[in-house]
C-alpha atoms as a PDB file:
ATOM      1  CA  UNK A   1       0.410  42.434  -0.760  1.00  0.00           C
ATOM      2  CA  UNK A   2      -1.487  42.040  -3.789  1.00  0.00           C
ATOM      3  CA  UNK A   3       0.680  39.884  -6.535  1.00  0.00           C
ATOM      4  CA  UNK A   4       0.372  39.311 -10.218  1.00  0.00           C
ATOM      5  CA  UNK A   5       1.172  35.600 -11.449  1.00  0.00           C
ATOM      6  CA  UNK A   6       2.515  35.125 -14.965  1.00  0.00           C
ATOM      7  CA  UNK A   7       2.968  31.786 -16.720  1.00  0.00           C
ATOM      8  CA  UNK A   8       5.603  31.372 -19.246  1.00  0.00           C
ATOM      9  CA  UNK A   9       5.760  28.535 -21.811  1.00  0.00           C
ATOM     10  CA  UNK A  10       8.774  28.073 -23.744  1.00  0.00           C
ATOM     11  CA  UNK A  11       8.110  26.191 -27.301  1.00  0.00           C
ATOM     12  CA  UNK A  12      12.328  25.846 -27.731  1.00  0.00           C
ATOM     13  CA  UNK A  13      13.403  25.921 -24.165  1.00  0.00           C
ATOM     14  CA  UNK A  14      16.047  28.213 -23.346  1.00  0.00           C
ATOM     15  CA  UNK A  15      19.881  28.902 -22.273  1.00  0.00           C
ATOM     16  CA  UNK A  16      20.783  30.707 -18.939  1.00  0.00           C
ATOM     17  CA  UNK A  17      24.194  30.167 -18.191  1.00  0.00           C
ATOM     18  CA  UNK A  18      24.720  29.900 -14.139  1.00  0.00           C
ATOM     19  CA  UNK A  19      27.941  32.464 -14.768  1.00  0.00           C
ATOM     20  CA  UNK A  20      29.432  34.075 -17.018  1.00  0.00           C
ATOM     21  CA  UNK A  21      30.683  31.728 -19.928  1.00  0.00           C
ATOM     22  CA  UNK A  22      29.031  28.939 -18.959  1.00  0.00           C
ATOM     23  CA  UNK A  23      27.956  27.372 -22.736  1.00  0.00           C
ATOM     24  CA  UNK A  24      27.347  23.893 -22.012  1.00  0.00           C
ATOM     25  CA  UNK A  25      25.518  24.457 -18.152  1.00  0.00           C
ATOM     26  CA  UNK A  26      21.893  25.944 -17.443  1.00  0.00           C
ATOM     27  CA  UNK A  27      19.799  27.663 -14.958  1.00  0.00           C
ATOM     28  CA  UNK A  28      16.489  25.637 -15.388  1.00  0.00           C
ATOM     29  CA  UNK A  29      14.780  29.180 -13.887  1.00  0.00           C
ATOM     30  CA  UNK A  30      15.547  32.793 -14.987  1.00  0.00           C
ATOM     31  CA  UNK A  31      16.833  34.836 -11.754  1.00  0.00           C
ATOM     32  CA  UNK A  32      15.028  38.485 -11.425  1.00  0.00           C
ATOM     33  CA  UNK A  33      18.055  40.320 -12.115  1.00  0.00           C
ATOM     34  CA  UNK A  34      18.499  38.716 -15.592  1.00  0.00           C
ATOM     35  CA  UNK A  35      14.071  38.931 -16.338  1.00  0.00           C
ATOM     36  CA  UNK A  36      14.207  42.712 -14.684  1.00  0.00           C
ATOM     37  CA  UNK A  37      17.457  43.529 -17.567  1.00  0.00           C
ATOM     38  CA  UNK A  38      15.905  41.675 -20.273  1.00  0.00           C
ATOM     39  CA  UNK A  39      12.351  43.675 -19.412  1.00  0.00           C
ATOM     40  CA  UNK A  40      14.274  47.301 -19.550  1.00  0.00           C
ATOM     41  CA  UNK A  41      15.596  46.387 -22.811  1.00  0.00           C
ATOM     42  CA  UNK A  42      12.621  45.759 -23.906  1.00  0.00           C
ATOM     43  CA  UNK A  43      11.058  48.360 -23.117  1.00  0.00           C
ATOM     44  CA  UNK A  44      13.699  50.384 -25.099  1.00  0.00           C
ATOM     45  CA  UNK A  45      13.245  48.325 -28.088  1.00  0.00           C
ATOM     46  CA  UNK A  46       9.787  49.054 -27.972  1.00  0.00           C
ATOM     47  CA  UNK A  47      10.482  53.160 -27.675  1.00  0.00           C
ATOM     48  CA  UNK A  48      10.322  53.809 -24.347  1.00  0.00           C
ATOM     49  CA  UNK A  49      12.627  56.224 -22.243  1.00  0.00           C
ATOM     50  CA  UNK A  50      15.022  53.823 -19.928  1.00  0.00           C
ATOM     51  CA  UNK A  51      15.305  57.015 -17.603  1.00  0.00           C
ATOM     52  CA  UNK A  52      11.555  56.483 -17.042  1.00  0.00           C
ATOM     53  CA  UNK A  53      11.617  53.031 -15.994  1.00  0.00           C
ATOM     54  CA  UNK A  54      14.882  52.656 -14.141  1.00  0.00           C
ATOM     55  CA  UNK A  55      14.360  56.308 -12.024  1.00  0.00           C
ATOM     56  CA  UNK A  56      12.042  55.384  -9.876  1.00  0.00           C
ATOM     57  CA  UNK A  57      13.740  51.897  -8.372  1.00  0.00           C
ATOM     58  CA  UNK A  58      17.243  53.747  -8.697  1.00  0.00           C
ATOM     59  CA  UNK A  59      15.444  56.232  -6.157  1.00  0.00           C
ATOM     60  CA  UNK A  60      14.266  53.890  -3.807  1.00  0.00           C
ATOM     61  CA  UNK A  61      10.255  53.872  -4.920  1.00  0.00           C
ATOM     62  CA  UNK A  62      10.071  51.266  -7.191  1.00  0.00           C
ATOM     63  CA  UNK A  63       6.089  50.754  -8.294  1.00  0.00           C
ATOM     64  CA  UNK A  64       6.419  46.555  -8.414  1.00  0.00           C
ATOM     65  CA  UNK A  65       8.930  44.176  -7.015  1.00  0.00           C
ATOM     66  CA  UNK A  66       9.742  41.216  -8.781  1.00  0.00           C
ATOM     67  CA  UNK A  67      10.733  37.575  -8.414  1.00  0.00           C
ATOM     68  CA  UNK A  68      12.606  35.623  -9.981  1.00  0.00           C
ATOM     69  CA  UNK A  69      10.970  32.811 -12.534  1.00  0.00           C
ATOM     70  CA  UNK A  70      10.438  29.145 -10.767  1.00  0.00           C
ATOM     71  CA  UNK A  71       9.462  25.920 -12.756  1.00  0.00           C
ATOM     72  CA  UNK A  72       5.381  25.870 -13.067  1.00  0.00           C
ATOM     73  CA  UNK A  73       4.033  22.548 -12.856  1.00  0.00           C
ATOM     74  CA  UNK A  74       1.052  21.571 -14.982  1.00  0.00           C
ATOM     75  CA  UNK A  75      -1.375  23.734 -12.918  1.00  0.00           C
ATOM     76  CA  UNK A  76       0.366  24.908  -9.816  1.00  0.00           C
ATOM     77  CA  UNK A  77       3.605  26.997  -9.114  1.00  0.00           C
ATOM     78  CA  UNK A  78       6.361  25.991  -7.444  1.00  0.00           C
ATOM     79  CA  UNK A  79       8.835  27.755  -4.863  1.00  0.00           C
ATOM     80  CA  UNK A  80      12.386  27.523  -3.944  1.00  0.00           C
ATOM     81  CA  UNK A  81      12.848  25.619  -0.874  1.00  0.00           C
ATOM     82  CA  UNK A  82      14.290  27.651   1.679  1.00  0.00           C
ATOM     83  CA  UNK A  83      17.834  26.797   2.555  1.00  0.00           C
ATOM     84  CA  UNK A  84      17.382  26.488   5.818  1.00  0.00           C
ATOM     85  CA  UNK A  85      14.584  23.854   5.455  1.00  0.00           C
ATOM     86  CA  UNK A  86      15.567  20.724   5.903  1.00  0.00           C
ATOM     87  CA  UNK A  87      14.014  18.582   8.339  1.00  0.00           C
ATOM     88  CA  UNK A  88      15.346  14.925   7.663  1.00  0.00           C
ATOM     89  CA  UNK A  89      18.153  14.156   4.946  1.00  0.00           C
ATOM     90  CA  UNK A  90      15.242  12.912   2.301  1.00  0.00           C
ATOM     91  CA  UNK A  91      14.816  16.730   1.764  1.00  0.00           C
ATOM     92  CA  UNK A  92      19.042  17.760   1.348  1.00  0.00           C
ATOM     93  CA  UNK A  93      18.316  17.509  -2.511  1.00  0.00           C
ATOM     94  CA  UNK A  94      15.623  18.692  -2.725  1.00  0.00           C
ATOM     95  CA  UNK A  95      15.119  22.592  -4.987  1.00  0.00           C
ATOM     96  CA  UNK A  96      11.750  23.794  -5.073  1.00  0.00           C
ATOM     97  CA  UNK A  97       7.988  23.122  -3.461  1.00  0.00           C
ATOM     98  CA  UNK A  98       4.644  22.952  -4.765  1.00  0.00           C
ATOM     99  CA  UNK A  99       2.997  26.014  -3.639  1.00  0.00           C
ATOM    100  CA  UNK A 100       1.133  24.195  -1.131  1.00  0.00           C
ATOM    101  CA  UNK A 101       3.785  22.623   0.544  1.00  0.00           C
ATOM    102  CA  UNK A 102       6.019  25.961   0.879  1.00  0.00           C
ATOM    103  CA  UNK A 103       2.548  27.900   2.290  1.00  0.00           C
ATOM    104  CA  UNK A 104       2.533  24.899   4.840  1.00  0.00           C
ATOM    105  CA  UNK A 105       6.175  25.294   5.030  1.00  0.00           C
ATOM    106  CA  UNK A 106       6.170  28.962   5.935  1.00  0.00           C
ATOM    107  CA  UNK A 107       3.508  28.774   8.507  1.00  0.00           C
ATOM    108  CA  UNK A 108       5.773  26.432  10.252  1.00  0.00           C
ATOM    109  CA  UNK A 109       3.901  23.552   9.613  1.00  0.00           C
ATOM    110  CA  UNK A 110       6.244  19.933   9.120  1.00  0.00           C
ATOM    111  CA  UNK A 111       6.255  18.286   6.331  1.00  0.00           C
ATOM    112  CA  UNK A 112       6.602  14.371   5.934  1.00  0.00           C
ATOM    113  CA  UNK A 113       8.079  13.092   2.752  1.00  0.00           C
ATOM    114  CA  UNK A 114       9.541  15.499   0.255  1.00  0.00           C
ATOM    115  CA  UNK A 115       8.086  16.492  -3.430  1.00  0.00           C
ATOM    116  CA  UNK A 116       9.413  14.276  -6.542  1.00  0.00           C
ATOM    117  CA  UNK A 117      12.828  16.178  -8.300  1.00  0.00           C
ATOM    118  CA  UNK A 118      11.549  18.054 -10.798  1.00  0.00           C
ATOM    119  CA  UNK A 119      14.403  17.359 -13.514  1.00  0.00           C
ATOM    120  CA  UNK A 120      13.844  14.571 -16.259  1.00  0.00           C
ATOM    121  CA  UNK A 121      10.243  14.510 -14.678  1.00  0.00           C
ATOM    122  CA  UNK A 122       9.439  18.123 -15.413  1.00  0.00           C
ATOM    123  CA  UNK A 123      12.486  19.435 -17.568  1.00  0.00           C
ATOM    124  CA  UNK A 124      15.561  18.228 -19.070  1.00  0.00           C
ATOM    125  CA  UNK A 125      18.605  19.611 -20.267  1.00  0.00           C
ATOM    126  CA  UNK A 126      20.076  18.963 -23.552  1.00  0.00           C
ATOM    127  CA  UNK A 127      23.313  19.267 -25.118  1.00  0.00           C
ATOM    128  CA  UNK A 128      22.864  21.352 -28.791  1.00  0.00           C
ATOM    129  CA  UNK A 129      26.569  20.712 -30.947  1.00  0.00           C
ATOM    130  CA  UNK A 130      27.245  23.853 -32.627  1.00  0.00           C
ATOM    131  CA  UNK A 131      30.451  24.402 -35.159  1.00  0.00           C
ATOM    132  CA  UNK A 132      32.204  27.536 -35.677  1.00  0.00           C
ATOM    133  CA  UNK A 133      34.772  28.407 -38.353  1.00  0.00           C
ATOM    134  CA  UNK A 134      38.344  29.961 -38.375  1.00  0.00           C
ATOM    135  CA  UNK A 135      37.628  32.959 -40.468  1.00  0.00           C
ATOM    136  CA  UNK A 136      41.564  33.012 -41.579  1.00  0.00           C
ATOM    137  CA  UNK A 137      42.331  28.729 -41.826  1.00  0.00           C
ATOM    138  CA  UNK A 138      38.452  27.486 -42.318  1.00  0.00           C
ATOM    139  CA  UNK A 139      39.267  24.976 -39.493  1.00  0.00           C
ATOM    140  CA  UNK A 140      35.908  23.807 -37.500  1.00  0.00           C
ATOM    141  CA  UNK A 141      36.105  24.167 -33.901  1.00  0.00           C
ATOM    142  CA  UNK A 142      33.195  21.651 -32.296  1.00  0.00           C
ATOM    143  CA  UNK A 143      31.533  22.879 -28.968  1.00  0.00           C
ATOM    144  CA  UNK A 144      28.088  22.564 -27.204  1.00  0.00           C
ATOM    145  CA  UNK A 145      25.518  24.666 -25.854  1.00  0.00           C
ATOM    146  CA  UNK A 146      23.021  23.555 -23.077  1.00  0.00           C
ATOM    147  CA  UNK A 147      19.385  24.322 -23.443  1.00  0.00           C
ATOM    148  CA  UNK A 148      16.218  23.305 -20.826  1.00  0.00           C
ATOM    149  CA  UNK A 149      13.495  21.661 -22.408  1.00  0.00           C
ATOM    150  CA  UNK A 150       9.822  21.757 -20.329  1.00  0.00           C
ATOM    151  CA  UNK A 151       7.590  18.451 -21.176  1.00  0.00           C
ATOM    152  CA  UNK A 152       4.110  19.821 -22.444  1.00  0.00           C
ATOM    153  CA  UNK A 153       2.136  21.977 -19.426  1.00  0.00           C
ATOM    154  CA  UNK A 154       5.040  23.237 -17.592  1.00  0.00           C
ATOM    155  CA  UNK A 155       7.188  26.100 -17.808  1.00  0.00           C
ATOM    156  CA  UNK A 156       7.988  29.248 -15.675  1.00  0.00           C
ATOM    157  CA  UNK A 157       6.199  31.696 -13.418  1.00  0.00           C
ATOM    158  CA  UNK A 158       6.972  34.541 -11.860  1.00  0.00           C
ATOM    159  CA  UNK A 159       5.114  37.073  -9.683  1.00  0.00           C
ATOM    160  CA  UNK A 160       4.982  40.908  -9.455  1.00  0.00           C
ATOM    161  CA  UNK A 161       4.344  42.738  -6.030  1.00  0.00           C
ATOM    162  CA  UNK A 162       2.342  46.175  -7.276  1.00  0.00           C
ATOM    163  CA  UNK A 163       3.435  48.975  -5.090  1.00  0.00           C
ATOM    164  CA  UNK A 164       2.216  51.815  -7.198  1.00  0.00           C
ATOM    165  CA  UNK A 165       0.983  49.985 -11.017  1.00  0.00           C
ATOM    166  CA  UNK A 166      -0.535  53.490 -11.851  1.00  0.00           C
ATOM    167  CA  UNK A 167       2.816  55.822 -11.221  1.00  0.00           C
ATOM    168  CA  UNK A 168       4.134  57.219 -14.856  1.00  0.00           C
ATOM    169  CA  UNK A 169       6.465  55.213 -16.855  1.00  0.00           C
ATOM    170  CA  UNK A 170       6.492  58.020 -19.732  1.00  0.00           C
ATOM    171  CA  UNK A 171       2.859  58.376 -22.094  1.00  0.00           C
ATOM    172  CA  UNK A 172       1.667  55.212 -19.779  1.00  0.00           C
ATOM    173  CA  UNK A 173       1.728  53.560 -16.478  1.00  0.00           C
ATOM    174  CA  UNK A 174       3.616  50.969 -15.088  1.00  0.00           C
ATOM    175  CA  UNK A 175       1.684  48.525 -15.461  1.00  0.00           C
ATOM    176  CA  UNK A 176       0.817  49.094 -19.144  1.00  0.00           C
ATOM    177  CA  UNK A 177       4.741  49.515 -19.428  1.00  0.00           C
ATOM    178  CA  UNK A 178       5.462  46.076 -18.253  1.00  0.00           C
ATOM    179  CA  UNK A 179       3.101  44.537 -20.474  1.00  0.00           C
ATOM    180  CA  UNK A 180       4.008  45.991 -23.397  1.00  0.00           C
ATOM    181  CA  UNK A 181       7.186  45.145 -22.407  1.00  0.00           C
ATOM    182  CA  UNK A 182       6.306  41.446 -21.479  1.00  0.00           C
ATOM    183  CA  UNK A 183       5.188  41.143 -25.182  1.00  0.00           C
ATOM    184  CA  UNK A 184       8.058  42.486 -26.858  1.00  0.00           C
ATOM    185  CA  UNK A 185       9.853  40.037 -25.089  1.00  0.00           C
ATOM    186  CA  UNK A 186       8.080  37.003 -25.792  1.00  0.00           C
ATOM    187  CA  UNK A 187       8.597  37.797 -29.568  1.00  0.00           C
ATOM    188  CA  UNK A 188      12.804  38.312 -28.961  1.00  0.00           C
ATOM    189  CA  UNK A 189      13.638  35.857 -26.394  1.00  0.00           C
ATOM    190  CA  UNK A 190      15.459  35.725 -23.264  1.00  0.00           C
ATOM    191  CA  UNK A 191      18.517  34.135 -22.739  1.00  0.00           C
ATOM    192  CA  UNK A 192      21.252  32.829 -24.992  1.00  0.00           C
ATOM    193  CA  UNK A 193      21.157  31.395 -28.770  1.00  0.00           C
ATOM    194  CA  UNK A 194      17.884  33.675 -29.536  1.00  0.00           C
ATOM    195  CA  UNK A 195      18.867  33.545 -33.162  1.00  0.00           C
ATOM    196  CA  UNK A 196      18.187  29.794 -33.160  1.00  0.00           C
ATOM    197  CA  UNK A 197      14.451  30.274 -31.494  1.00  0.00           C
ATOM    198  CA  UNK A 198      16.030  29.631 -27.642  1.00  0.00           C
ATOM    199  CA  UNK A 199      14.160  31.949 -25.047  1.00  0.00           C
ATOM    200  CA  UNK A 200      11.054  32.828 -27.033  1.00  0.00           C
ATOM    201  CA  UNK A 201       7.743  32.007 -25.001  1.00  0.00           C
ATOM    202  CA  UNK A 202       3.957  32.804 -24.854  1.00  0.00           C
ATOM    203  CA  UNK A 203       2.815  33.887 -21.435  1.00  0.00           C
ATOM    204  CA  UNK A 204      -0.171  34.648 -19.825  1.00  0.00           C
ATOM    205  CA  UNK A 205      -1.651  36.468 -16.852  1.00  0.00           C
ATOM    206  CA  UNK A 206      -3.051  33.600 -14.704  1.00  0.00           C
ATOM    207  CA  UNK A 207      -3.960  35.331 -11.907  1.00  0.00           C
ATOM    208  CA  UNK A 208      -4.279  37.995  -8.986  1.00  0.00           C
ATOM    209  CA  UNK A 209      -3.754  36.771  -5.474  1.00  0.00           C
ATOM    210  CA  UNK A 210      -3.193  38.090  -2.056  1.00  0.00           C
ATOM    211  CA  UNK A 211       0.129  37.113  -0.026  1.00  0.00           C
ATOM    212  CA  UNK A 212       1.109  38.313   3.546  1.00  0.00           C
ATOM    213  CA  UNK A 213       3.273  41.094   3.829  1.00  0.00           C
ATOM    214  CA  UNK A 214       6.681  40.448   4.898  1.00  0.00           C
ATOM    215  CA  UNK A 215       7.112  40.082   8.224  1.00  0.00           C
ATOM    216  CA  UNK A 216       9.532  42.126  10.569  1.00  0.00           C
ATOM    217  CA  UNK A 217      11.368  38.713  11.637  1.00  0.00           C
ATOM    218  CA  UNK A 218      12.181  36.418   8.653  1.00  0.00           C
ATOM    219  CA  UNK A 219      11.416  36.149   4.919  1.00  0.00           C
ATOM    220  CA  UNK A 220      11.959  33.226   2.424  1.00  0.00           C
ATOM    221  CA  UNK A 221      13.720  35.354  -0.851  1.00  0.00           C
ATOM    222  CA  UNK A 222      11.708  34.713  -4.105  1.00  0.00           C
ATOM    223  CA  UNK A 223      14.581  36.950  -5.827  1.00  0.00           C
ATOM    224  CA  UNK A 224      17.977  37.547  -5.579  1.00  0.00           C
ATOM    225  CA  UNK A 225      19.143  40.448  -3.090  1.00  0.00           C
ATOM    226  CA  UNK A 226      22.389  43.113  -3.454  1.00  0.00           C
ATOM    227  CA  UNK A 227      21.984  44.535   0.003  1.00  0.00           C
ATOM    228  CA  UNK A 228      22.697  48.273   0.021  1.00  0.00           C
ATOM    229  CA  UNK A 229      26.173  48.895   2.040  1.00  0.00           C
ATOM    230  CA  UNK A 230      23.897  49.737   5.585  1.00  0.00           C
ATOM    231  CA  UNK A 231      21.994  46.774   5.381  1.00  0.00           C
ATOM    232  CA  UNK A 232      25.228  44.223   5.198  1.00  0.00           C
ATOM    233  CA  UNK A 233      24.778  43.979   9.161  1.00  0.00           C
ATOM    234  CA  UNK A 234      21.026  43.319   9.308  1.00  0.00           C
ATOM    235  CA  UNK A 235      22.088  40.332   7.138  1.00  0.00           C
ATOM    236  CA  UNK A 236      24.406  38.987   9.501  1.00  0.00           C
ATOM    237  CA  UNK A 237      21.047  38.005  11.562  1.00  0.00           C
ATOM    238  CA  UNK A 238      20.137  36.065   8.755  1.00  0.00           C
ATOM    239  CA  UNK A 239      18.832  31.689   9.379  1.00  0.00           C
ATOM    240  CA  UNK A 240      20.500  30.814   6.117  1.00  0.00           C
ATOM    241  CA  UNK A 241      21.768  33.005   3.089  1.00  0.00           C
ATOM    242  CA  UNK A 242      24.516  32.186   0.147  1.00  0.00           C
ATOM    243  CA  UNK A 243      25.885  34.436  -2.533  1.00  0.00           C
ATOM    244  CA  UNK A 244      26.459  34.385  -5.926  1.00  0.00           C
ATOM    245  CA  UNK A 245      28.713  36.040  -8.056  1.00  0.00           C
ATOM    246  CA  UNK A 246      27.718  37.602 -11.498  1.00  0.00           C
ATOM    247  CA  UNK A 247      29.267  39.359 -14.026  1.00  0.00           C
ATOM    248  CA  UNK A 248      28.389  39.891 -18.194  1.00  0.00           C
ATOM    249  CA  UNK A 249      27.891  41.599 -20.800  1.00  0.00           C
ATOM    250  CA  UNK A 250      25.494  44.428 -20.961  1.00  0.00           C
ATOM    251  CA  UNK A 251      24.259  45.012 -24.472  1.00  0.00           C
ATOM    252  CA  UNK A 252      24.064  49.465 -24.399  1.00  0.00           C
ATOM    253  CA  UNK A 253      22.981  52.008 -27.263  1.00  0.00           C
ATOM    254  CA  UNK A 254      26.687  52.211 -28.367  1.00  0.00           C
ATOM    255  CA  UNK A 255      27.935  48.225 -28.024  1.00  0.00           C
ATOM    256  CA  UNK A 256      28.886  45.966 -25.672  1.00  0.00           C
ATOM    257  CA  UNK A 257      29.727  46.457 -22.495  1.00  0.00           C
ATOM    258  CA  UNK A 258      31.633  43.989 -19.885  1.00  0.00           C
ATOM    259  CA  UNK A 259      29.674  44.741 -16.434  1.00  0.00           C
ATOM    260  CA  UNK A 260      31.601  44.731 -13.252  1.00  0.00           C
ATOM    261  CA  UNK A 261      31.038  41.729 -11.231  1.00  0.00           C
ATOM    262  CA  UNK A 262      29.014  41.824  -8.020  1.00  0.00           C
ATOM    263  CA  UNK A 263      27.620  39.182  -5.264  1.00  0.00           C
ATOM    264  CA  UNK A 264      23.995  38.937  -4.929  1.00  0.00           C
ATOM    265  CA  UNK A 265      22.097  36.953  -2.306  1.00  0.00           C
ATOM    266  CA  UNK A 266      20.444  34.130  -3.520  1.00  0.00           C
ATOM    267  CA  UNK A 267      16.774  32.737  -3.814  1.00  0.00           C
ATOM    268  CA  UNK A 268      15.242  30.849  -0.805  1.00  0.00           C
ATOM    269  CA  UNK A 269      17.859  32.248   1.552  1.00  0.00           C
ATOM    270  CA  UNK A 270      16.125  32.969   4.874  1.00  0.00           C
ATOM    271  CA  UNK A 271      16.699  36.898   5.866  1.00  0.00           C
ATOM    272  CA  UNK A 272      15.469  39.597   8.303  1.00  0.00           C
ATOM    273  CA  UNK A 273      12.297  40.574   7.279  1.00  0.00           C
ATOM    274  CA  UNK A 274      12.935  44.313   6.941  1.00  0.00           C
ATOM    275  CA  UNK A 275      15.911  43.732   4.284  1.00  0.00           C
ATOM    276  CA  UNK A 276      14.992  45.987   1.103  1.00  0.00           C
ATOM    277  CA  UNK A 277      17.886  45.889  -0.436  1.00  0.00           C
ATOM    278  CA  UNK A 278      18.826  48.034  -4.006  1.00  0.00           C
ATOM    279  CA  UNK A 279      19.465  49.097  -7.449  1.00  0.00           C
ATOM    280  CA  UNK A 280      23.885  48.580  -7.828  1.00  0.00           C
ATOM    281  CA  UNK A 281      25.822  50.279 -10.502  1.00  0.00           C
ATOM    282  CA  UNK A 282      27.910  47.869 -12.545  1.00  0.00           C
ATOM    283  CA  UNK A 283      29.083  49.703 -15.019  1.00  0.00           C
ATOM    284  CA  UNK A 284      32.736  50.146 -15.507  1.00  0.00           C
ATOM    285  CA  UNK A 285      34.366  53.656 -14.288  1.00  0.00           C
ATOM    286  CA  UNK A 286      35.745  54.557 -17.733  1.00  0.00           C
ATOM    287  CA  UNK A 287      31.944  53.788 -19.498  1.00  0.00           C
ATOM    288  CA  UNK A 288      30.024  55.376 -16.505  1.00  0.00           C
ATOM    289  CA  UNK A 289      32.113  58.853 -16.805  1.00  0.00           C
ATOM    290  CA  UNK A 290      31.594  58.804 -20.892  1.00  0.00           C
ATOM    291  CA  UNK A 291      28.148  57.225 -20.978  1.00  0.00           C
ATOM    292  CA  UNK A 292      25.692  56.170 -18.263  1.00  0.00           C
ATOM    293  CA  UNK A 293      25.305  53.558 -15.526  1.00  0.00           C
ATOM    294  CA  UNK A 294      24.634  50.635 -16.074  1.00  0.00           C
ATOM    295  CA  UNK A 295      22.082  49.355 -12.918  1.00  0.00           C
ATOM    296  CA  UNK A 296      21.651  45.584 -11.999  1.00  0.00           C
ATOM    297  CA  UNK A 297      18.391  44.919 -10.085  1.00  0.00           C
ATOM    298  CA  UNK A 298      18.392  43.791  -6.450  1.00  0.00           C
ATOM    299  CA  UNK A 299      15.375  44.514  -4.627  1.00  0.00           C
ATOM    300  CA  UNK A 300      14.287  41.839  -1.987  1.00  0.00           C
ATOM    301  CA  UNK A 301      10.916  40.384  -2.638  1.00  0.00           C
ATOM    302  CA  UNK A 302       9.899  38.304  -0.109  1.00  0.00           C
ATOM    303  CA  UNK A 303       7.539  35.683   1.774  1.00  0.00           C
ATOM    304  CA  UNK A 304       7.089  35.783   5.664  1.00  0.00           C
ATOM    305  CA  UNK A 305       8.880  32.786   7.368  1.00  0.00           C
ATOM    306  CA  UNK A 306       7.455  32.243  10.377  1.00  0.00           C
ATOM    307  CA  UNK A 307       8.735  29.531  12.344  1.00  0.00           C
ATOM    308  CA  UNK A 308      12.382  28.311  12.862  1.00  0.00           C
ATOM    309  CA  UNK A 309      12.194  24.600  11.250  1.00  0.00           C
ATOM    310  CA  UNK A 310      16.097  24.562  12.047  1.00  0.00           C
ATOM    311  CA  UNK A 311      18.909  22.626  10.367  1.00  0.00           C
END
């Protein structure tokens, strides 16, 4: 499959709480559920149809699939170790791999001593005080909010699987679509505390590059997964998997909205191959029947994993 890379560089570092009102924890990544939201809105903002975007994965022909964003490392990505890597206890700690070491990891190949921890070498996470006021007694109420900061030359990347770049996505294609809304993301921000500069990056395209299809046996996920309600068996054959639950607040055309809560499978869980998983509707009954749905994105993207390292 043929894969677009995109760096991200984040001037202010950002906030991505790990669940929902989380203030003073961080993600130090940005899972594709949260980029593939923040993209839609986007696109919005920037006048586009939402029907023409979201139609398309809702009906099971999406034209790209997308990962989530992983820590970039002066000049080379890096991967979330697969959770059912783990050949001597050195490695139990260990979160991600240098894109070398996963390729050699996939292909079955053993490794000997792990990678460095990327945090306080590559990013570190900072506690910002922030005061608000009691609009009836004027009483300050002290609290913090966390925010990752990348040392100079690292960031994010994430990649996009092209399935069909040229399909319509209203007066352009898909591919146009996402850039433009790439861009008018940059400018906003991702993530929480935008007013104060948080999320805000400059990105660029670094490159093109060919990856294996996935494989009928196994698959390393690079995003997260909602499997669709006939694939929950198929992920019983799974080598290692866990689940998170997430929840929110979905900013819509006519407020706020609190989104139902769902479990999604999470990155570098080792699944069948032939998992696609789905688009799932999180919108409250009440708000659906009134309004629209409100879709959370859960498409598998993922690497072939070859060999069984085991436990």
């Amino acid at each position: 499959m043929r894969v677009s890379l995109f760096r991200l560089a984040f001037p202010e570092g950002f906030h991505i709480a790990p669940h929902e009102l989380s203030l003073n924890e961080t993600l130090p990544m940005i899972p594709s559920d949260t980029l593939f939201s923040a993209l839609v809105h986007c696109w919005l903002r920037h006048g586009g149809e939402v029907s023409s975007w979201l139609d398309p994965f809702v009906q099971g022909g999406p034209p790209f699939l997308l990962t989530s964003a992983f820590p970039w490392v002066d000049d080379e990505p890096w991967f979330p170790k697969p959770l059912s890597f783990q050949p001597t206890p050195q490695w139990k700690t260990v979160s991600f791999l240098p894109e070398a070491l996963f390729f050699r990891a996939a292909k079955g190949k053993l490794l000997d001593e792990p990678p460095p921890e990327l945090e306080e070498t590559t990013w570190k996470v900072e506690q910002i005080p922030r005061v608000t006021l009691d609009r009836i007694t004027l009483r300050s109420n002290l609290f913090y909010i966390a925010r990752v900061r990348f040392r100079p030359g690292c960031g994010l990347w994430f990649g996009i699987a092209w399935l069909r770049p040229e399909m319509s996505c209203g007066s352009c294609s898909f591919r146009e679509a996402l850039e433009l809304a790439l861009a008018e993301l940059a400018e906003t921000g991702i993530g929480g505390d935008r007013g104060m500069g948080y999320g805000r990056f400059r990105f660029e395209h670094v490159d093109d590059v060919s990856w294996p299809d996935p494989a009928a046996t196994l698959g390393v996920l690079l995003s997260r997964l909602w499997p669709r309600p006939e694939e929950v068996e198929l992920l019983r054959r799974s080598q290692a998997w866990r689940l998170t639950e997430v929840g929110g607040v979905a900013e819509t055309a006519v407020g706020h909205v609190r989104r139902l809560r769902v479990r999604l499978v999470v990155e570098g869980s080792v699944v069948p191959g032939d998992l696609t998983g789905g688009m799932v509707d999180v919108a409250p009954e009440d708000f659906a029947k009134k309004h629209h749905p409100i879709w959370r994105y859960g498409l598998a993207f993922l690497y072939p994993w070859e060999v069984d390292h085991g436990p």
